[in-house]
Every structure is written in C-alpha cells, then in structure tokens.
C-alpha atoms as a PDB file:
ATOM      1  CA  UNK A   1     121.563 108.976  50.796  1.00  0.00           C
ATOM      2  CA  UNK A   2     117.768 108.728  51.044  1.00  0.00           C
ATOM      3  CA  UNK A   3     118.024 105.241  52.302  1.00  0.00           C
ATOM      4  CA  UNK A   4     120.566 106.367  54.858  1.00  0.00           C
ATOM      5  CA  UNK A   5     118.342 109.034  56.223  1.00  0.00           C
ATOM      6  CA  UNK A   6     115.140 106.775  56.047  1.00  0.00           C
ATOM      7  CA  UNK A   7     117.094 104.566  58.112  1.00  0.00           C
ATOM      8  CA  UNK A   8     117.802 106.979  60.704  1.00  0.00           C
ATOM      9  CA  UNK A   9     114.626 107.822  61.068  1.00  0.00           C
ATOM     10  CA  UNK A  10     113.241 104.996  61.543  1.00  0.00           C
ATOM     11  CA  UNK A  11     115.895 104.150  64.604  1.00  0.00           C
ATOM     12  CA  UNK A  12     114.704 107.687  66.006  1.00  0.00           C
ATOM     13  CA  UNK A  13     111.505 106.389  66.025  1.00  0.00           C
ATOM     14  CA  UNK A  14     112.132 103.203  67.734  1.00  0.00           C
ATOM     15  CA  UNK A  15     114.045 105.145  70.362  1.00  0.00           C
ATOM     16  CA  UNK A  16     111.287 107.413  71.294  1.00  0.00           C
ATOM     17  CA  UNK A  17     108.985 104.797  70.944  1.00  0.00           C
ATOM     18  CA  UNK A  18     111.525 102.611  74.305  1.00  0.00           C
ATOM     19  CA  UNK A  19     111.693 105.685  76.093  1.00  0.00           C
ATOM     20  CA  UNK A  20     107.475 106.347  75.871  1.00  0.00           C
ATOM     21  CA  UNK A  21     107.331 102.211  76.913  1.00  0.00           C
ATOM     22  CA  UNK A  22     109.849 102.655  79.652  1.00  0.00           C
ATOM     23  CA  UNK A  23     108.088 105.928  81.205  1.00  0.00           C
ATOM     24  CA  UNK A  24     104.809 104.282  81.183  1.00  0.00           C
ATOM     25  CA  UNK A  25     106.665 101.364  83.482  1.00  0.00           C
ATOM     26  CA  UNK A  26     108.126 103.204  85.561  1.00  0.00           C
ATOM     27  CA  UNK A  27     105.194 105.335  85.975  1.00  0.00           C
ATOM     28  CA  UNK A  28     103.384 102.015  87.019  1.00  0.00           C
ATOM     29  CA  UNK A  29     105.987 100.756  89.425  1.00  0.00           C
ATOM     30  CA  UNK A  30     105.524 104.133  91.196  1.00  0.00           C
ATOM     31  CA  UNK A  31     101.724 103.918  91.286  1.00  0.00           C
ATOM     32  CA  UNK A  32     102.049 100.571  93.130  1.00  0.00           C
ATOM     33  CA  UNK A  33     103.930 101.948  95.795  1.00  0.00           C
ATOM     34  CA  UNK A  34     101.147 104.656  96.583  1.00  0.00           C
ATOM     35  CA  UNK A  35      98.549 103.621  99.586  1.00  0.00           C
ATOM     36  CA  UNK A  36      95.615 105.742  98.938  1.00  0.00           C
ATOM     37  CA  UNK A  37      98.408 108.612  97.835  1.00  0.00           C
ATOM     38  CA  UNK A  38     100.968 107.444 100.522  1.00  0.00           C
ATOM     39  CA  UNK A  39     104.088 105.603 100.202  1.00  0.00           C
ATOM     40  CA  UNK A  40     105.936 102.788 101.333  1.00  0.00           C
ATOM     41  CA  UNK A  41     107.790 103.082 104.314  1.00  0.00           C
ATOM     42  CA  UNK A  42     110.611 100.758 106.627  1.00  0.00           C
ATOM     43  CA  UNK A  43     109.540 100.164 110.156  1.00  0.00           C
ATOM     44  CA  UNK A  44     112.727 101.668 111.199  1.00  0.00           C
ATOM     45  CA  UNK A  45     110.302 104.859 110.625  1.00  0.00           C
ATOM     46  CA  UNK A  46     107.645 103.624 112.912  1.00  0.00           C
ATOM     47  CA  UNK A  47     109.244 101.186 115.361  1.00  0.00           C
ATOM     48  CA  UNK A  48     106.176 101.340 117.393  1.00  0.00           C
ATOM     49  CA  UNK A  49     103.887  99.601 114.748  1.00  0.00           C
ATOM     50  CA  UNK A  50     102.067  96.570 115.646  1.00  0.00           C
ATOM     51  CA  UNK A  51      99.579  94.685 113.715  1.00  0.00           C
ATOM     52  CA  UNK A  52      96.806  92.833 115.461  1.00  0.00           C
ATOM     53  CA  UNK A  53      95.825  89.012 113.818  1.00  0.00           C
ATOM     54  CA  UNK A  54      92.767  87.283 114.329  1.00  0.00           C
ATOM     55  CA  UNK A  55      93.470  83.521 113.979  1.00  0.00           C
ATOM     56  CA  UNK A  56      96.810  84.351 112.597  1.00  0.00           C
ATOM     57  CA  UNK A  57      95.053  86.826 109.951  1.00  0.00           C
ATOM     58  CA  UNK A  58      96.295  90.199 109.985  1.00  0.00           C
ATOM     59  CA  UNK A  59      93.325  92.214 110.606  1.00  0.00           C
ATOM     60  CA  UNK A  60      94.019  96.080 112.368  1.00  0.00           C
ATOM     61  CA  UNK A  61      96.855  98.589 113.181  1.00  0.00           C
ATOM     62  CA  UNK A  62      98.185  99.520 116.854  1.00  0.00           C
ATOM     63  CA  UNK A  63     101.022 101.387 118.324  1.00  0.00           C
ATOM     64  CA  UNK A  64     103.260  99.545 120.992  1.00  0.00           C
ATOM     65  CA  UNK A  65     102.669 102.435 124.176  1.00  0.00           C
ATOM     66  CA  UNK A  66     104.538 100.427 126.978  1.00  0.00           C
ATOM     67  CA  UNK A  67     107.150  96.904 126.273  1.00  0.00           C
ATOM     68  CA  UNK A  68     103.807  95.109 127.831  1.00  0.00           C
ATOM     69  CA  UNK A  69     100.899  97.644 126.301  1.00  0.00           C
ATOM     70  CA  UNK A  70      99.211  97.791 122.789  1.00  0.00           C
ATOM     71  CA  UNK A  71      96.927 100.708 122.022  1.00  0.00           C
ATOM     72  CA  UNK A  72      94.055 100.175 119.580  1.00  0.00           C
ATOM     73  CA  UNK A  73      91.099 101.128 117.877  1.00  0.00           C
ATOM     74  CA  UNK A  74      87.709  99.924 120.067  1.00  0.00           C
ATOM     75  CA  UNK A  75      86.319  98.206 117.190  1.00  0.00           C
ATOM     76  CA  UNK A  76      89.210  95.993 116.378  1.00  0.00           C
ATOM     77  CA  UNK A  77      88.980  94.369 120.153  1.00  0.00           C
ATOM     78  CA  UNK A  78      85.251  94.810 121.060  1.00  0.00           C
ATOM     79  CA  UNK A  79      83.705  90.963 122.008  1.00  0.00           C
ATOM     80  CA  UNK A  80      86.549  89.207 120.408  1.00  0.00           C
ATOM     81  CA  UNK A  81      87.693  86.329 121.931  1.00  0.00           C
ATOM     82  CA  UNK A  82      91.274  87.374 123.707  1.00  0.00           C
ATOM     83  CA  UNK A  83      92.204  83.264 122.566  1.00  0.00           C
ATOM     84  CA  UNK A  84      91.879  84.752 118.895  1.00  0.00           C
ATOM     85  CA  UNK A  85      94.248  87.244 119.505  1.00  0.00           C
ATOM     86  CA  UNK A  86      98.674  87.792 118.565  1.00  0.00           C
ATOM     87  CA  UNK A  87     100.004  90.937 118.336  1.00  0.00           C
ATOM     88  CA  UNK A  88     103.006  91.059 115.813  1.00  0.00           C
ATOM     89  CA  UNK A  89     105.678  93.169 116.234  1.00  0.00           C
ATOM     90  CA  UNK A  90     109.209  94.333 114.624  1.00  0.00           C
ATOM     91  CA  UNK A  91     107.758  94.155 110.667  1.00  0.00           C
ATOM     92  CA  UNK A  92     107.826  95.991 107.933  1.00  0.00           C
ATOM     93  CA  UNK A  93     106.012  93.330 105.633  1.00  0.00           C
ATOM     94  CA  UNK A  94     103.022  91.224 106.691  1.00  0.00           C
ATOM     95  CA  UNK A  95     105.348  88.034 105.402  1.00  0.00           C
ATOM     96  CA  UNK A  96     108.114  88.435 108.066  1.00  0.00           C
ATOM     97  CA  UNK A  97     108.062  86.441 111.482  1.00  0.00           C
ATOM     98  CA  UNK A  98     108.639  89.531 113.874  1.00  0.00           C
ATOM     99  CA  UNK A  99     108.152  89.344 117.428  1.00  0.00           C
ATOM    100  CA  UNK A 100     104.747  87.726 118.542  1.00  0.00           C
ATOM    101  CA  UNK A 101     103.111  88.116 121.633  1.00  0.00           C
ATOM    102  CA  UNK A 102      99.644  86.825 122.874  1.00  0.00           C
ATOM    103  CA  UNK A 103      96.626  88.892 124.248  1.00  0.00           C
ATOM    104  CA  UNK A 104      96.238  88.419 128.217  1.00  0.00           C
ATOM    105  CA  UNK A 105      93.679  91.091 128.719  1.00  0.00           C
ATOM    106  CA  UNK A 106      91.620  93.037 125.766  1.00  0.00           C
ATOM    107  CA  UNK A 107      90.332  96.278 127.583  1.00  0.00           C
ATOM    108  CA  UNK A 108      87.453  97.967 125.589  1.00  0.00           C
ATOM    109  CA  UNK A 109      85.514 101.069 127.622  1.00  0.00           C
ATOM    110  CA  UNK A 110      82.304 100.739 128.561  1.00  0.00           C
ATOM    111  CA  UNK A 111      81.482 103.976 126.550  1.00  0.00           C
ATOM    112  CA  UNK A 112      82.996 102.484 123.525  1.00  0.00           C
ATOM    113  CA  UNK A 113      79.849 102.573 120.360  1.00  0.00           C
ATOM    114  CA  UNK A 114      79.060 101.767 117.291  1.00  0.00           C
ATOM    115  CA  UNK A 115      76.524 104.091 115.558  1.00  0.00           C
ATOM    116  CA  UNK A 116      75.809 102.918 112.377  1.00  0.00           C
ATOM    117  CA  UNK A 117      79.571 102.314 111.683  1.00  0.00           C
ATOM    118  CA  UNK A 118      80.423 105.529 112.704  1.00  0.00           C
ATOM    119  CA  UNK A 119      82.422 104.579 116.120  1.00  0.00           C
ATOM    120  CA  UNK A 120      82.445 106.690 119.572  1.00  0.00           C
ATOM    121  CA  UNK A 121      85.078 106.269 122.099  1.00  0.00           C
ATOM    122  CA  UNK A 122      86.945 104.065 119.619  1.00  0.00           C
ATOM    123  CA  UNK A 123      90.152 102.767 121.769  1.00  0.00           C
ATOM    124  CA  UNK A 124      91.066  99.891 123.626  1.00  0.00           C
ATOM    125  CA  UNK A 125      94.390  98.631 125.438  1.00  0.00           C
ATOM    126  CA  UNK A 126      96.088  95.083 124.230  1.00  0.00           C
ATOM    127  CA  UNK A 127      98.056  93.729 127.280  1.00  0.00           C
ATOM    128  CA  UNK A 128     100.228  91.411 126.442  1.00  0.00           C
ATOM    129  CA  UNK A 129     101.635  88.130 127.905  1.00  0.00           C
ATOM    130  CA  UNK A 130     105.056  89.309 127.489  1.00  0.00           C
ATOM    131  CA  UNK A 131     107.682  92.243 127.997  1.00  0.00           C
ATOM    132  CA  UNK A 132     108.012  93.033 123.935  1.00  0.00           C
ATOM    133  CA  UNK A 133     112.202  93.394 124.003  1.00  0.00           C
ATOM    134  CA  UNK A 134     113.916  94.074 120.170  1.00  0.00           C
ATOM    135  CA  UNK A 135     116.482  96.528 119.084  1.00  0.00           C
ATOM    136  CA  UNK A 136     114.108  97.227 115.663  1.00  0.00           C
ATOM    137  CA  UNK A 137     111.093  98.194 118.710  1.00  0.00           C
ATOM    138  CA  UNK A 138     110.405 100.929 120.459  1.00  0.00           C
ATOM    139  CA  UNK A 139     107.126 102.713 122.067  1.00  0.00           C
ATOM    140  CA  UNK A 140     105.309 105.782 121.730  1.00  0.00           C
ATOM    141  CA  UNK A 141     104.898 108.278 123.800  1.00  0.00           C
ATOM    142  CA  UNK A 142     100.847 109.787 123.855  1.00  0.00           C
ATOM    143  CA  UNK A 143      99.950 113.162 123.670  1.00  0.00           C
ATOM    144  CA  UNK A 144      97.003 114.086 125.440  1.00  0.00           C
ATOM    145  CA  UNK A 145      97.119 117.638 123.717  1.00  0.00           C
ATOM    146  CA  UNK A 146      94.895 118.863 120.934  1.00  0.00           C
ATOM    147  CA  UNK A 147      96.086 119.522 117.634  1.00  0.00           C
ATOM    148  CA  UNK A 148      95.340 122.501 115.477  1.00  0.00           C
ATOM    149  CA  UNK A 149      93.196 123.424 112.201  1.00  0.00           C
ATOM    150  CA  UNK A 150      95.766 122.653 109.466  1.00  0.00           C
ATOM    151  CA  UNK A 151      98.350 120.581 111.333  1.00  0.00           C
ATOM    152  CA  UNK A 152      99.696 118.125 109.304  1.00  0.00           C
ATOM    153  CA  UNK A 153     100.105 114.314 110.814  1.00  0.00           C
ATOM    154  CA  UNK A 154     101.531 111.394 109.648  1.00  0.00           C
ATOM    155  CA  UNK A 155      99.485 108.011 109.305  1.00  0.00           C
ATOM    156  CA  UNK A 156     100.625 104.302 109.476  1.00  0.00           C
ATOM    157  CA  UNK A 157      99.270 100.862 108.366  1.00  0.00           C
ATOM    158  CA  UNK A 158      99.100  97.995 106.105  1.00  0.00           C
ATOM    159  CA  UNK A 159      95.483  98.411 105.094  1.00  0.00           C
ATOM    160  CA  UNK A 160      93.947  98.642 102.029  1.00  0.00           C
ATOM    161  CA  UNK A 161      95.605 100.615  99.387  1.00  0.00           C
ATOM    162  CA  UNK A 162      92.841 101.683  97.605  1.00  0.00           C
ATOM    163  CA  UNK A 163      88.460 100.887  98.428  1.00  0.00           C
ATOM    164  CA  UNK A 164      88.189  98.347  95.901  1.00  0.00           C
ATOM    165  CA  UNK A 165      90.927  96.080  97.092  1.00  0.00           C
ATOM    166  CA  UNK A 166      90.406  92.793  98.527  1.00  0.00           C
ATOM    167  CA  UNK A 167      93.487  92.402 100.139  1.00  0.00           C
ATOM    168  CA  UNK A 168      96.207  94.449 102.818  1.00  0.00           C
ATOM    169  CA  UNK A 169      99.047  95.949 101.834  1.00  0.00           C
ATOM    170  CA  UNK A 170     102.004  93.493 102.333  1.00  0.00           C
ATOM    171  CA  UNK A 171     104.717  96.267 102.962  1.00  0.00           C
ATOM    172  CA  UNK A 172     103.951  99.069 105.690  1.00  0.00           C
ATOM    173  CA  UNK A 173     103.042 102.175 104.409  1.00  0.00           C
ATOM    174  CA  UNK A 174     102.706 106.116 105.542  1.00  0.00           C
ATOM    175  CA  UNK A 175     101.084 109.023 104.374  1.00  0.00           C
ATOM    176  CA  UNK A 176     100.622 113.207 105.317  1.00  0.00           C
ATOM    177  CA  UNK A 177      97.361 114.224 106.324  1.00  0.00           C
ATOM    178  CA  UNK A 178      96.131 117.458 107.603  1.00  0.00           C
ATOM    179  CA  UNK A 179      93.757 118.516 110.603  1.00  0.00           C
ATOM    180  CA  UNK A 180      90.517 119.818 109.447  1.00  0.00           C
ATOM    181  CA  UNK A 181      88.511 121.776 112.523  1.00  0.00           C
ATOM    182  CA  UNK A 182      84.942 119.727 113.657  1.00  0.00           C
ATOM    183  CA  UNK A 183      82.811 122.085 112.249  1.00  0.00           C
ATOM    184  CA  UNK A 184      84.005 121.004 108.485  1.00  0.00           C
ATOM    185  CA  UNK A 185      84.045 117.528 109.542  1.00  0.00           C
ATOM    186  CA  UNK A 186      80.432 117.352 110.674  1.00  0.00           C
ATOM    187  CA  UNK A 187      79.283 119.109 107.374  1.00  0.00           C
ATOM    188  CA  UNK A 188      80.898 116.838 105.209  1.00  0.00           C
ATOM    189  CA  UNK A 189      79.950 113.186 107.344  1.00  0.00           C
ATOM    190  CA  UNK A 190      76.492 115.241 107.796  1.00  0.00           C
ATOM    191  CA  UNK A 191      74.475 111.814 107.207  1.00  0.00           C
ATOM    192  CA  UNK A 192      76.969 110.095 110.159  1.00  0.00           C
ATOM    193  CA  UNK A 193      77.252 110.632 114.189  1.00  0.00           C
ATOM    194  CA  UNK A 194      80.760 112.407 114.534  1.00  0.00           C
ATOM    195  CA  UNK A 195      81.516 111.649 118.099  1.00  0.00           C
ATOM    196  CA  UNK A 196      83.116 114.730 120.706  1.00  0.00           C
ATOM    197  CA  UNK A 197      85.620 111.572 120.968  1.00  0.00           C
ATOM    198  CA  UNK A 198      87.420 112.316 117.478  1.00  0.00           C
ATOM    199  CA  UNK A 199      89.164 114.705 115.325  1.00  0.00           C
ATOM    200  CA  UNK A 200      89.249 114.176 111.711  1.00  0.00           C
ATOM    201  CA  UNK A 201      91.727 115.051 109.068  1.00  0.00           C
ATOM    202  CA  UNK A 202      92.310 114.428 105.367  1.00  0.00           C
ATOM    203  CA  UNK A 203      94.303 115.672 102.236  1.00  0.00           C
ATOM    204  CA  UNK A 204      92.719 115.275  98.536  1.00  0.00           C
ATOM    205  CA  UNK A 205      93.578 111.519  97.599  1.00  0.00           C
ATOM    206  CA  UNK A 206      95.145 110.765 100.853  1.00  0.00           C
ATOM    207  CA  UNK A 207      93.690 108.578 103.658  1.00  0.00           C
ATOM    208  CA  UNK A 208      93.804 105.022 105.724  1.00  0.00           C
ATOM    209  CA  UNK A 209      91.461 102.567 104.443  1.00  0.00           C
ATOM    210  CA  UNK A 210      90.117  99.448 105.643  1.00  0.00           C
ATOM    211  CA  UNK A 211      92.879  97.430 107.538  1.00  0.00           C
ATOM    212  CA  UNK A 212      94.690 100.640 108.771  1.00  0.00           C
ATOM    213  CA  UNK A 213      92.205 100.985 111.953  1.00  0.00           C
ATOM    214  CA  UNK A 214      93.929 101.156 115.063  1.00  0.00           C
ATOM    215  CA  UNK A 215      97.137 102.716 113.837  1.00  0.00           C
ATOM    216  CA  UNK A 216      98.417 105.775 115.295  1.00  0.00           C
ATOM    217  CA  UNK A 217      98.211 109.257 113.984  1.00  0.00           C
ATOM    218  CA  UNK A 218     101.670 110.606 114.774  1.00  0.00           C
ATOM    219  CA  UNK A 219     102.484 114.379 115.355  1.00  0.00           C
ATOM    220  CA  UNK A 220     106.319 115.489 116.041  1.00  0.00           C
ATOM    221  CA  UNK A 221     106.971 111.845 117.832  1.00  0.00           C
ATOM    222  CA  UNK A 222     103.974 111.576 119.723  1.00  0.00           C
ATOM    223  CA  UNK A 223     100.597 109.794 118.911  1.00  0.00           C
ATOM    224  CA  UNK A 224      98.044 111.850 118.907  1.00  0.00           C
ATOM    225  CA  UNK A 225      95.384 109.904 117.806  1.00  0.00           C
ATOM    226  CA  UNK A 226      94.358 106.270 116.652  1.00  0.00           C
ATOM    227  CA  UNK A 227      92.585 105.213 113.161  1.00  0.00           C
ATOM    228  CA  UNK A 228      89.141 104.829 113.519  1.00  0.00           C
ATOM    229  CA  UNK A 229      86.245 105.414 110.639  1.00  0.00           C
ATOM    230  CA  UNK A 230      85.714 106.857 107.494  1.00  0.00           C
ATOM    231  CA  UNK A 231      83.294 106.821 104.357  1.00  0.00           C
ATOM    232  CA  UNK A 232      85.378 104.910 102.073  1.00  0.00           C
ATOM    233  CA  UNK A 233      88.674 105.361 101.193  1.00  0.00           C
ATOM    234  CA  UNK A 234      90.228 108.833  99.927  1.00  0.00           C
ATOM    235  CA  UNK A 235      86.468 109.895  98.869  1.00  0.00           C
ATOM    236  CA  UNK A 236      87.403 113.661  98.022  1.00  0.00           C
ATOM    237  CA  UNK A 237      83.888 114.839  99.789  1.00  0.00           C
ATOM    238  CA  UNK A 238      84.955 112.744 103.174  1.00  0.00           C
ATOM    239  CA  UNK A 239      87.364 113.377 105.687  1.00  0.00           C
ATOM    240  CA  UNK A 240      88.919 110.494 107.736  1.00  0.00           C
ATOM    241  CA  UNK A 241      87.645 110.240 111.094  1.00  0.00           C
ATOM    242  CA  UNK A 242      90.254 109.595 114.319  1.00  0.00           C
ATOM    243  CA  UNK A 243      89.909 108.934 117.920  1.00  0.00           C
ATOM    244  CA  UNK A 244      91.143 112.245 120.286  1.00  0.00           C
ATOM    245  CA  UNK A 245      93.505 110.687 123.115  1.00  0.00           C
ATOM    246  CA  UNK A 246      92.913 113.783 124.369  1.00  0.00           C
ATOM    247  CA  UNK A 247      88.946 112.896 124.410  1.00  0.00           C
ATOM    248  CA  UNK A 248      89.338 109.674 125.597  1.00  0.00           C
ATOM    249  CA  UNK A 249      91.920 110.604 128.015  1.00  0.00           C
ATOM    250  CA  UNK A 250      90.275 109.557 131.906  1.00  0.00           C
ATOM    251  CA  UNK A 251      89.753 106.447 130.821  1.00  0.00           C
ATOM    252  CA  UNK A 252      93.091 105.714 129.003  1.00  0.00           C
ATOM    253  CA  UNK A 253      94.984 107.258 131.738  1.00  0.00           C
ATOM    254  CA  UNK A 254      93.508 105.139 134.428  1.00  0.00           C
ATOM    255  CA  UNK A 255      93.754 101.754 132.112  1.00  0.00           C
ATOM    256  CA  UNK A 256      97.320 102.722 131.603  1.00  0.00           C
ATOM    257  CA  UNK A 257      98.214 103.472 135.285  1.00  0.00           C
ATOM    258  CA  UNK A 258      96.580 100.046 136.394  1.00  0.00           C
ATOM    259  CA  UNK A 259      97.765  97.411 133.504  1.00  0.00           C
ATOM    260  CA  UNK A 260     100.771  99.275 131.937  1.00  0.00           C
END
C-alpha cells in the first residue's frame, strides 16, 4: 500500500513538474510576439503599410497616401540617393515579395532638421514610378486635425522589438499608445529640442523603436501622424516623439496637390 501511494506521488509530481515546463514555454512563445509591448499583426490590419529599402535593405516605415504617393519620416529620405530607393508594398513579413515600386522623386522640406537627433519637420513624400494596384492595398486617408491629451493611437512597423536588438522585426507588428499634452513631453525630453512640428505619446513599456520611423500613427482610420524620434526604446521616463500632419500641413498639402 505504501509503495502504491509512493508511486502516486511521485507521478503527481512529474505532472506538476510538465505543466510548470509547459507554462514557462508558452509564456516564452508569447514574449516573442511582443514589439516593445505590442503584438503581431496581419497587414490585412494596415493595408496601407509600406516599408522603405535602401539597396534592397529594409530600413523605415511609410503609409501608402495616394496608389502613386508614399508618406514618410524626413530623416529616412533626407540626401539619399532616389537610385537607392524601392518601396515594398502588400507584406506582412519582411521575407515576402509584395509589390515593389521604385522612387521617381524623394521630396524632403526645406524646413526639415536634425537637432542633435531630435528631428523638426520630420516628413517627406515618396513618389513612385508606378500606380501601386493590389486587392491586399489600400491608402490612408490624413487627418490634418489635432488629437487630444489621452487619446489613444495605434502604431505600425517592423522595427526593432526591443533597444538592444540588432535586427527588424520580420513579421509586422502594432501597438496602443496614448497622447500625452506638450507640456509633459518637453519636461520629460528636457535635455532634447521638441519641435512645434510634433506631438508625442507613449504608454509604460510600449513604443516604436529603431526601424519603425516613418510609419503612421493611426487614429479611427486616419493617420494622424508619422514615427519620428525618441530616447531609446520604451524608456519608462521618455515619451515617443511624432510628426503633427497637422503642423506640417502647408507644406504637405501643396506637395500632395502638385505630385499626388
């Protein structure tokens, strides 16, 4: 009898012992599928996505505005050769062929700056050497419209999915962030220029990261805003810092009207 009930306790403990092993894995699996506390998303919810290569290496985020117009962060088009340029489109992982389209004109504003990494009228218009035509593609529409204290938008991107990485996200990702106003910004980024060209929002462990520039910040179905600088990646102390359409709005609305 002793023997029996030795027996059975020792298969209890083997049991609990799996179950322990197989929560740990599965707790794992799901921690690869965060991006700097987001999670892994089908471009089915984002048809606009595009990334932007540099000699065929994927290297920033943009949102598809018109079947002939990419918009983008500044810094991600500012003196790069146009030649160096493909716009990939239609993807939900970095691996798949997609629609690709060259670069026929790279439009940067001549306000566009770089301040010490901190970036002022960060945006630029791709125009492409083709209509982009695919039933998994769509654009954006833009909001030039400010968005309130607390609002919560969605972000986009295959960067980084966490500061010490070395390489992009293969799968596309999203995340929930939330407006914070300028004032709280500024204190926080208080060693940084924080441009009247941005708004910046964050959530604790949530944020782009390097790679996810030029994406679109997405309210309600309209892009609001595009990915532009940060100090490091989901740093609870620092907010994520995004380019206001509404900001950068004459010049955008003039580029648009004349290539788009």
């Amino acid at each position: 009898m002793l023997k029996m009930l030795t027996s059975k306790f020792s298969i209890l403990i083997v049991l609990n012992i799996l179950i322990l092993t197989l929560s740990q894995i599965t707790h794992d699996i799901d921690d690869v599928n965060k991006i700097v506390g987001g999670q892994v998303t089908d471009i089915t919810r984002a048809p606009y996505m595009v990334n932007l290569r540099l000699d065929g290496k994927f290297a920033c985020g943009g949102s598809l505005i018109s079947p002939t117009c990419v918009l983008t962060a500044g810094h991600c088009a500012y003196k790069v050769e146009r030649s160096k340029m493909l716009i990939q489109a239609g993807v939900t992982n970095l691996t798949e062929t997609g629609v690709i389209a060259k670069v026929r004109r790279a439009l940067v504003p001549d306000a566009y700056r770089d301040v010490n990494g901190a970036q002022h009228y960060d945006v630029a218009i791709l125009v492409l050497n083709k209509t982009i035509e695919d039933r998994r593609i769509e654009t954006i529409p833009i909001s030039y419209s400010s968005l309130s204290t607390g609002t919560k938008i969605n972000i986009f991107g295959w960067g980084k999915t966490k500061e010490s990485s070395k390489v992009p996200s293969v799968q596309l990702k999203r995340a929930s962030i939330e407006v914070i106003s300028k004032a709280s910004c500024k204190r926080a980024l208080s060693d940084y220029f924080v441009s009247k060209t941005t708004f910046c929002a964050t959530l604790p462990g949530r944020d782009t990261c390097q790679g996810d520039s030029g994406g679109p910040t997405v309210y309600q179905g309209r892009q609001y805003g595009i990915v532009s600088w940060g100090r490091g990646c989901a740093r609870v102390a620092y907010p994520g810092v995004y380019t206001s359409l509404k900001e950068v709005r004459p010049w955008l609305e003039k580029t648009i009207n004349q290539y788009c």
